[in-house]
N, C-alpha and C. Protein backbone atom coordinates (compact mmCIF):
# COMPACT_ATOMS: atom_id res chain seq x y z
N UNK A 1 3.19 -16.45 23.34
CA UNK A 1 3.29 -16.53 21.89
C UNK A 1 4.35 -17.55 21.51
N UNK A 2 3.97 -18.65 20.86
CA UNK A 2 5.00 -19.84 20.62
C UNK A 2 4.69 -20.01 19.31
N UNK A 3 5.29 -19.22 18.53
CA UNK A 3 5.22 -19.29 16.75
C UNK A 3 6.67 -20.04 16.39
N UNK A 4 6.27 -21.06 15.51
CA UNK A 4 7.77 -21.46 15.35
C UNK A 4 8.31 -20.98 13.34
N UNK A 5 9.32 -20.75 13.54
CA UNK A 5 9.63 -19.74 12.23
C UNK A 5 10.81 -19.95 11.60
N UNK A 6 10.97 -20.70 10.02
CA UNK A 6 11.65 -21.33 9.69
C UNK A 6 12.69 -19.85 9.41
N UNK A 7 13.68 -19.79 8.92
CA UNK A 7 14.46 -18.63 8.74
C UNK A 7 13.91 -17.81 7.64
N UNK A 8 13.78 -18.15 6.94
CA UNK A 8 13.02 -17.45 5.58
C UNK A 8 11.32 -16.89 5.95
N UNK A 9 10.77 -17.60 7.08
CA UNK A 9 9.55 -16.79 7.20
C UNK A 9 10.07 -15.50 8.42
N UNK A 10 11.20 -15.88 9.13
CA UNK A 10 11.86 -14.76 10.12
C UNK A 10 12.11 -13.22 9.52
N UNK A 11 12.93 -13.83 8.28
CA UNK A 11 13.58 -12.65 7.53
C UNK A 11 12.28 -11.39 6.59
N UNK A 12 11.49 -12.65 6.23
CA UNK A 12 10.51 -12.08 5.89
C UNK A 12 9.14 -11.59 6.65
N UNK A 13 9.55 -11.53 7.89
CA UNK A 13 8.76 -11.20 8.86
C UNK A 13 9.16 -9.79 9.16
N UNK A 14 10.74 -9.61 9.41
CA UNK A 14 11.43 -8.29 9.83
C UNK A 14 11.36 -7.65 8.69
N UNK A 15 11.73 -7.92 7.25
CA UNK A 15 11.53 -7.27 6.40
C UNK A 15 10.08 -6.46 6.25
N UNK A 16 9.36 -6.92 6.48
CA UNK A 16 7.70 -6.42 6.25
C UNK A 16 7.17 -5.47 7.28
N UNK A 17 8.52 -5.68 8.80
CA UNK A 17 7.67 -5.10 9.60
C UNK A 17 7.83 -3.71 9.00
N UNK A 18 9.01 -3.00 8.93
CA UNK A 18 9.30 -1.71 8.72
C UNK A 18 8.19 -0.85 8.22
N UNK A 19 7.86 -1.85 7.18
CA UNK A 19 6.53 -0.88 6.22
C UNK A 19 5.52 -1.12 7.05
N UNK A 20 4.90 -2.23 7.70
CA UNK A 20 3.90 -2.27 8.58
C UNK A 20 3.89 -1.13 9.71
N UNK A 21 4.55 -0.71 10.00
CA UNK A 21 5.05 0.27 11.26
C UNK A 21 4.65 1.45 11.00
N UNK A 22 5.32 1.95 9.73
CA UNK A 22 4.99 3.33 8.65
C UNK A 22 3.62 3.19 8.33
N UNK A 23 2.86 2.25 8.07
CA UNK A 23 1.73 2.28 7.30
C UNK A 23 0.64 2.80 8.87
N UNK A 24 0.85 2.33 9.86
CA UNK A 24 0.66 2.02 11.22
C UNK A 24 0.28 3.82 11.82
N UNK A 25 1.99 4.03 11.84
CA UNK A 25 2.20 5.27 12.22
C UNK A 25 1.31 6.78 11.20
N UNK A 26 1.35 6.16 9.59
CA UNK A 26 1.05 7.22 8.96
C UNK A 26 -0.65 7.26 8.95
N UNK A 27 -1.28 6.06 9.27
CA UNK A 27 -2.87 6.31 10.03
C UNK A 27 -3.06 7.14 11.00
N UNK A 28 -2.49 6.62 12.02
CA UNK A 28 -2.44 7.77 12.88
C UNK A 28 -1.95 8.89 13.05
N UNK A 29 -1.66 9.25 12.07
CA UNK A 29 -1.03 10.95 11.92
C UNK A 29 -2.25 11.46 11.07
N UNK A 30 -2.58 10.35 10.53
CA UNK A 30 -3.68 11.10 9.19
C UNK A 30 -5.47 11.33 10.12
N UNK A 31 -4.83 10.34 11.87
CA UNK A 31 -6.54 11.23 12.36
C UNK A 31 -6.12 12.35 13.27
């Protein structure tokens, strides 16, 4: 994986994951 990532798409990468994770995790609780 060779993504290159200016700082502002970084920050906004980690920022988004959190909810991606939850959204992730709360599918699979819901089967």
């Amino acid at each position: 994986m060779c993504f290159r990532y200016t700082d502002n798409d970084k920050d906004s990468f980690l920022m988004t994951l959190p909810k991606q994770l939850e959204l992730i995790s709360s599918f699979y609780n819901d089967r």
